[in-house]
Protein backbone atom coordinates (compact mmCIF):
# COMPACT_ATOMS: atom_id res chain seq x y z
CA UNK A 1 0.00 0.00 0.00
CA UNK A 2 1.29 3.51 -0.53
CA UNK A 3 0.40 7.06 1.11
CA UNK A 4 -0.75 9.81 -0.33
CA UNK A 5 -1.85 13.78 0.90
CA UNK A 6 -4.57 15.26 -0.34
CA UNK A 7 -3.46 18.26 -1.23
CA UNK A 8 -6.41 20.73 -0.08
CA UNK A 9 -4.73 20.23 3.62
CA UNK A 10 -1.51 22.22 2.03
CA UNK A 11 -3.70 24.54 -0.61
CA UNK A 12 -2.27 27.29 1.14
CA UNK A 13 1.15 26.87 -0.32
CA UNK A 14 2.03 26.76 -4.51
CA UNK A 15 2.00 23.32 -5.60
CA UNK A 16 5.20 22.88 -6.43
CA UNK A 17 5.77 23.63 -2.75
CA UNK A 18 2.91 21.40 -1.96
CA UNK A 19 4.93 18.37 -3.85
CA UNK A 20 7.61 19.15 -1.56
CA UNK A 21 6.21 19.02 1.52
CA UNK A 22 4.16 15.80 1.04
CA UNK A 23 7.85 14.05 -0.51
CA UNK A 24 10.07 15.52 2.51
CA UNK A 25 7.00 14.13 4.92
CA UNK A 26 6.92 10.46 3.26
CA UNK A 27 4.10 10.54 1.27
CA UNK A 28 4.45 8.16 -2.35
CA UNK A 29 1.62 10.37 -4.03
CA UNK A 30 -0.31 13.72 -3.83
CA UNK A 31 -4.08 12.86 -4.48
CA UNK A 32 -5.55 16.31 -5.93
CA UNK A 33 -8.90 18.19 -5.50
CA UNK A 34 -9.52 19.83 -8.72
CA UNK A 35 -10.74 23.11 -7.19
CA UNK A 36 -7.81 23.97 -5.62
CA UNK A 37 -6.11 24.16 -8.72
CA UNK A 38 -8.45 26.84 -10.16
CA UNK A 39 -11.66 27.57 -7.76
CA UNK A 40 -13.78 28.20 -11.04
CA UNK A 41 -13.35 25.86 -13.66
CA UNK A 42 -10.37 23.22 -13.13
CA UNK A 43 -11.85 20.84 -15.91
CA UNK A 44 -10.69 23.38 -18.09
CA UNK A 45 -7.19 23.55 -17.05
CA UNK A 46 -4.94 24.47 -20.23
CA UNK A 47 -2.31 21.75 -21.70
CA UNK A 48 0.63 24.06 -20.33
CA UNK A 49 -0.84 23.96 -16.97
CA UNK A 50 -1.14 20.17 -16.92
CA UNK A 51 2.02 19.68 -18.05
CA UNK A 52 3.73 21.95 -15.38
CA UNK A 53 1.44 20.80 -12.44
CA UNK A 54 3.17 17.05 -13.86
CA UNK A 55 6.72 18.19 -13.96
CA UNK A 56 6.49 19.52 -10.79
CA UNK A 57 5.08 16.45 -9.07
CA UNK A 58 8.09 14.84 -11.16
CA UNK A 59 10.60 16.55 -9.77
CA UNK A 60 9.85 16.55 -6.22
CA UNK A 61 9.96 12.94 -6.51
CA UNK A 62 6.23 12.33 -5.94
CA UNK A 63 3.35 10.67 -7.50
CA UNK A 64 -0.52 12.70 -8.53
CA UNK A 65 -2.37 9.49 -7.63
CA UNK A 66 -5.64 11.04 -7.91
CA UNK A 67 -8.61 13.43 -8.40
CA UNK A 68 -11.34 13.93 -5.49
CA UNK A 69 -13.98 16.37 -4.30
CA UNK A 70 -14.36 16.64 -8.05
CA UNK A 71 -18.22 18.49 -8.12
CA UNK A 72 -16.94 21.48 -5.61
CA UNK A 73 -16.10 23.50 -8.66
CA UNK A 74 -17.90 25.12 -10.95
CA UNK A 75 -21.05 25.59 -8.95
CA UNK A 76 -24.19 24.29 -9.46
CA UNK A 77 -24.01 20.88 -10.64
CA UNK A 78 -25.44 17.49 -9.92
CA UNK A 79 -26.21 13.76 -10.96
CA UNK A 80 -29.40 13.74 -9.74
CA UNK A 81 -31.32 16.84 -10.57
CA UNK A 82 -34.42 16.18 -13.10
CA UNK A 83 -33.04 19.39 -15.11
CA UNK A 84 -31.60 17.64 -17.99
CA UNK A 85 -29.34 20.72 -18.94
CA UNK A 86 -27.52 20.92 -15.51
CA UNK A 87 -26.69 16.91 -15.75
CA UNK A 88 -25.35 17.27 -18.95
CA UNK A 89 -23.18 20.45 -17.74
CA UNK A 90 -22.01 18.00 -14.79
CA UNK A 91 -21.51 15.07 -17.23
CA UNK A 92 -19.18 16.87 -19.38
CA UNK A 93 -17.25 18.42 -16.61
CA UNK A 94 -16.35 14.69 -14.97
CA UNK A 95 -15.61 13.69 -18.57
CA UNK A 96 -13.33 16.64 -18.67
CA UNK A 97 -11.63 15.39 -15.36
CA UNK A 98 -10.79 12.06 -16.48
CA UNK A 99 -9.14 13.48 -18.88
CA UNK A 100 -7.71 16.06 -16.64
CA UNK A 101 -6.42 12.72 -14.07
CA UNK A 102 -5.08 10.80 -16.94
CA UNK A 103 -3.24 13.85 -18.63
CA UNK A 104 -1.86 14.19 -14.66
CA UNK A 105 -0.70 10.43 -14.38
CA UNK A 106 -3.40 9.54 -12.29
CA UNK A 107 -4.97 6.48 -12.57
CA UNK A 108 -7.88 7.19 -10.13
CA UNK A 109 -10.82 9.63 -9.07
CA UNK A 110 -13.18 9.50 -6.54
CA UNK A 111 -16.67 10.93 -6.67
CA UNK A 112 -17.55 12.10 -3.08
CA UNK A 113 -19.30 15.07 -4.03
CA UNK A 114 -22.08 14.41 -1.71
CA UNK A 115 -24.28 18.22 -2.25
CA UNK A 116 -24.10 17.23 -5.86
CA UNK A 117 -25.62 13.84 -5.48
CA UNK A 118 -28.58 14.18 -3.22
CA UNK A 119 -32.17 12.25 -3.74
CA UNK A 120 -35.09 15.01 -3.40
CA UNK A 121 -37.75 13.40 -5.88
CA UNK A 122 -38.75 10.16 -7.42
CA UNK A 123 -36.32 8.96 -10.14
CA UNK A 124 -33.25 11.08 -8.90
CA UNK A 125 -31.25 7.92 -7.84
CA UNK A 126 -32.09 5.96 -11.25
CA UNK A 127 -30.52 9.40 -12.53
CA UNK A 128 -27.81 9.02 -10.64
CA UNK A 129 -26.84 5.66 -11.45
CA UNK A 130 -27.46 6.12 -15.19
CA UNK A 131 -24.56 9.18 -14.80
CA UNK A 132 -22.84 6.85 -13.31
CA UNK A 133 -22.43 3.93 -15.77
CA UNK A 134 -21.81 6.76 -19.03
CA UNK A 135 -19.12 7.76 -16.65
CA UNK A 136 -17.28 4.71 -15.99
CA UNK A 137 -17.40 3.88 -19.98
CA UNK A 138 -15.14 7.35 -19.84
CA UNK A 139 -12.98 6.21 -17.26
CA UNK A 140 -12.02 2.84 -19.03
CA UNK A 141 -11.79 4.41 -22.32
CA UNK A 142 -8.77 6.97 -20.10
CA UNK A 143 -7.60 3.91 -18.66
CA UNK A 144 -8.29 5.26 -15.29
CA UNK A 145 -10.47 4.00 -12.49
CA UNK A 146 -13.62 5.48 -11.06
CA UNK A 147 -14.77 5.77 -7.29
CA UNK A 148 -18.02 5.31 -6.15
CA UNK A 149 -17.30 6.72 -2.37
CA UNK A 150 -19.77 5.56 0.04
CA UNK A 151 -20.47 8.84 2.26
CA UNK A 152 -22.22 9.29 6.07
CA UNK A 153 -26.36 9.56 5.58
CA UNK A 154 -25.40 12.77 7.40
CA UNK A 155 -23.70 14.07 4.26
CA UNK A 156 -25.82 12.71 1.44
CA UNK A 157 -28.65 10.06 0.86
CA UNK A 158 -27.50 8.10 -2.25
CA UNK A 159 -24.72 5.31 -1.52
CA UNK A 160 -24.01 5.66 2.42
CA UNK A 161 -22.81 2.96 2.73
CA UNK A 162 -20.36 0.41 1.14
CA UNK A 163 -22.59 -2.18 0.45
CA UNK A 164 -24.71 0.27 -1.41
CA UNK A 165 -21.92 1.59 -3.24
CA UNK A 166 -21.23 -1.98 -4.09
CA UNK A 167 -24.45 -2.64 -5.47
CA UNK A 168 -24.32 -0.17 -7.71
CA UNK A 169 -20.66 -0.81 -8.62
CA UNK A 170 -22.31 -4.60 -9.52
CA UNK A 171 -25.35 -3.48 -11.49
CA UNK A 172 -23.18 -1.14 -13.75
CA UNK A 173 -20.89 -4.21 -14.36
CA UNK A 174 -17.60 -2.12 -15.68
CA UNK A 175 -14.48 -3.20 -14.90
CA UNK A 176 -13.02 0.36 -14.09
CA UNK A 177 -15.70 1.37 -11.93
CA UNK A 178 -15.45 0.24 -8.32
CA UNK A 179 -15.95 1.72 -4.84
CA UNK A 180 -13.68 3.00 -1.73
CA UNK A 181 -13.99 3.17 1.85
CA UNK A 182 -13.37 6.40 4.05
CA UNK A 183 -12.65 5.72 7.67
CA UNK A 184 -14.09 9.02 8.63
CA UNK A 185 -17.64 8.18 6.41
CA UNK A 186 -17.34 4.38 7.78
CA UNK A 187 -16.98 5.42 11.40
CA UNK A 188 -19.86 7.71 11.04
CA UNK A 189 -22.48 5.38 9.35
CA UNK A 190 -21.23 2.21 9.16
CA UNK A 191 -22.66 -0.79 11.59
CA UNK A 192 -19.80 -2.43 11.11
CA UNK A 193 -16.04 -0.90 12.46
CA UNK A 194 -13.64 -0.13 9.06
CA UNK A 195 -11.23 -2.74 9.72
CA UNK A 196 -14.35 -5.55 9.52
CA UNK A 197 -15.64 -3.69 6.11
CA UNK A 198 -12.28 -4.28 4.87
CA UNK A 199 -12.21 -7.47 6.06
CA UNK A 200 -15.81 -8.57 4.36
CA UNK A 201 -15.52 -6.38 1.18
CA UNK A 202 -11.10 -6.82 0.11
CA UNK A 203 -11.70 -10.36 -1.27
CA UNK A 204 -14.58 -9.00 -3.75
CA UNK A 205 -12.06 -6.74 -5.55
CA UNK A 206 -14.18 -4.03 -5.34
CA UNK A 207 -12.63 -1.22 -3.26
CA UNK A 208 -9.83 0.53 -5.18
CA UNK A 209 -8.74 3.36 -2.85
CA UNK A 210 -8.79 4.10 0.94
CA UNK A 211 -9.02 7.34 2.70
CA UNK A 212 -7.47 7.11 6.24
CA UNK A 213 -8.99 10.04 8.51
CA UNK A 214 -10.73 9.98 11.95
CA UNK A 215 -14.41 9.88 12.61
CA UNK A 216 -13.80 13.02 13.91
CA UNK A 217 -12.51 14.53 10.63
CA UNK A 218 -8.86 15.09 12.06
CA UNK A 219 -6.28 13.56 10.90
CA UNK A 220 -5.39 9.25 11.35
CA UNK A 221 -4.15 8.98 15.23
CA UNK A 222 -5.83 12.24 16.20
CA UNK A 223 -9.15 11.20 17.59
CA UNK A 224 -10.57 7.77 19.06
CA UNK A 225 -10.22 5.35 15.80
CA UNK A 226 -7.53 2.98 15.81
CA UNK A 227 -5.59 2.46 12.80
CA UNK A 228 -3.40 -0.81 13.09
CA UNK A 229 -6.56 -3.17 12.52
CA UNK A 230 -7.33 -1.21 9.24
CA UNK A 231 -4.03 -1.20 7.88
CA UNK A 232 -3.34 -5.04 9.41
CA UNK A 233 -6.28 -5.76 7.12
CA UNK A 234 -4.98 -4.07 3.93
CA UNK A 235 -1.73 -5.92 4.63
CA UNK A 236 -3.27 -9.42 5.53
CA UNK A 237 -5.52 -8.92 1.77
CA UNK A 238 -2.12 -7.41 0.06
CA UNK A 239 -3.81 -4.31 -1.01
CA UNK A 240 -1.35 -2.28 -3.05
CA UNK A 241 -3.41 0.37 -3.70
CA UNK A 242 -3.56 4.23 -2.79
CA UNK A 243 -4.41 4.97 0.84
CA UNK A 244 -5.05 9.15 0.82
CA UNK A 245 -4.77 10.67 4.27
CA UNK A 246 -7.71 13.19 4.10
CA UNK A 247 -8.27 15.23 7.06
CA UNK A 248 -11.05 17.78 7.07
CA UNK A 249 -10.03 19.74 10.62
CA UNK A 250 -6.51 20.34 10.40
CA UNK A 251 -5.07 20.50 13.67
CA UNK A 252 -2.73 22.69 14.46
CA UNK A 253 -2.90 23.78 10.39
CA UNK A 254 -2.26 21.99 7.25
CA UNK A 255 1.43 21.48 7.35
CA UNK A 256 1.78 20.09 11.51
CA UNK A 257 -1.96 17.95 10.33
CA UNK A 258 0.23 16.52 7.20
CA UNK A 259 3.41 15.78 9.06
CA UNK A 260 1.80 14.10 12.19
CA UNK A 261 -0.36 12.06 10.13
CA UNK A 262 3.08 10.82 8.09
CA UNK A 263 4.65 9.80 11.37
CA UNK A 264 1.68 7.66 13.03
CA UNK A 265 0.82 5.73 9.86
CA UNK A 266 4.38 5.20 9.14
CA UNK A 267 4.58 4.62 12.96
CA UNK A 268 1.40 1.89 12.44
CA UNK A 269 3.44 0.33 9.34
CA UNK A 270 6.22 -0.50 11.09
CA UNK A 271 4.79 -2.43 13.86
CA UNK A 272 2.91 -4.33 11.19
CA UNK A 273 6.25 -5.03 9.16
């Protein structure tokens, strides 16, 4: 398994600083949120602009595993909505960030998004899902693979949890569409802990990425979940996959969040070793 930042907990700095950072704290990869590249329209992110946020990750000696919190910018869009001209503005936008992730090296995205997906009226889920399957034909035609990321019924209503996402995942039947477990989403609407999810769901082939964070939206090892079960279960199922640390409440701020998260999963790693 390999670690990666999500860079929104260092958006303060340039990337090319951000690259840095994450590479001189440990981290293998840098997963991206789209917005914080340009707050208005980073689907539209010109060739030259790709290309530089790539050399940069190059030369700090650091992966860009990934795209998430891809519906935050531009505003106003969703999967769901009965308005057939906003799903078809949102459609073309995630088809513009696959491209975006593959021109980037990334070989993954994950669709949180959870304003942008919410149920209000009969048929918005069948809406949803029908997104959903046209965009995982994008992804496989990019060659990348597409997250389904169960979220807390406290955030959204449509795939809380991973059995749901899974579901879906099975219905749609493409092989570069799968789903992804957050500890923080797991630990907040889950019956069962993360480690056992991991534990019942690993052998199906079905989760692609992991985001390690704390129920209480701090960073792994600063709140009340324990983290050695859920890696000892990625490690016991020899999951070499993308784990993104993804804190929400940075504590004290981005960079001290970042580094302390680096040393207690590296910390967790080693005892497993």
């Amino acid at each position: 398994m390999r670690l990666a930042l999500c860079n929104e907990v260092l958006r303060a700095l340039p990337f090319g600083a951000q690259c840095d950072m994450a590479a001189s704290l440990g981290y293998a990869g840098l997963e991206i949120a789209p917005f914080t590249l340009d707050a208005e329209a980073p689907h539209r992110l010109p060739a030259t602009q790709r290309l530089a946020l790539r050399r940069a990750a190059a030369e700090a000696g650091i992966a860009i595993s990934g795209l998430h919190w891809l519906l935050v910018a531009p505003a106003g869009l969703s999967i769901t909505t009965a308005d057939p001209a906003i799903r078809a503005r949102t459609l073309d936008v995630i088809e513009r960030l696959i491209g975006l992730a593959a021109d980037l090296g990334a070989g993954l995205l994950v669709h949180g998004s959870p304003a942008q997906r919410q149920v209000v009226a009969t048929g918005d889920a069948a809406r949803a899902e029908e997104c959903v399957a046209r965009i995982a034909s994008w992804a496989a035609a990019s060659g990348v693979t597409y997250c389904l990321e169960p979220l807390a019924a406290r955030e959204t209503n449509w795939a809380t949890t991973v059995a749901e996402a899974v579901a879906i995942v099975e219905r749609i039947g493409s092989p570069a569409l799968r789903t992804m477990l957050d500890v923080s989403a797991a630990g907040n609407g889950e019956a069962e802990p993360a480690a056992a999810l991991l534990e019942r769901w690993l052998p199906s082939g079905l989760i692609a990425h992991i985001h390690l964070n704390d129920r209480n939206r701090r960073a792994p090892g600063q709140g009340e979940d324990r983290f050695a079960p859920i890696l000892a279960a990625l490690h016991r199922h020899d999951y070499a996959g993308w784990c993104g640390v993804e804190p929400f409440d940075y504590r004290p701020d981005g960079p001290g969040c970042a580094a302390f998260a680096a040393g207690y999963l590296r910390g967790v790693l080693e005892s497993l070793a």
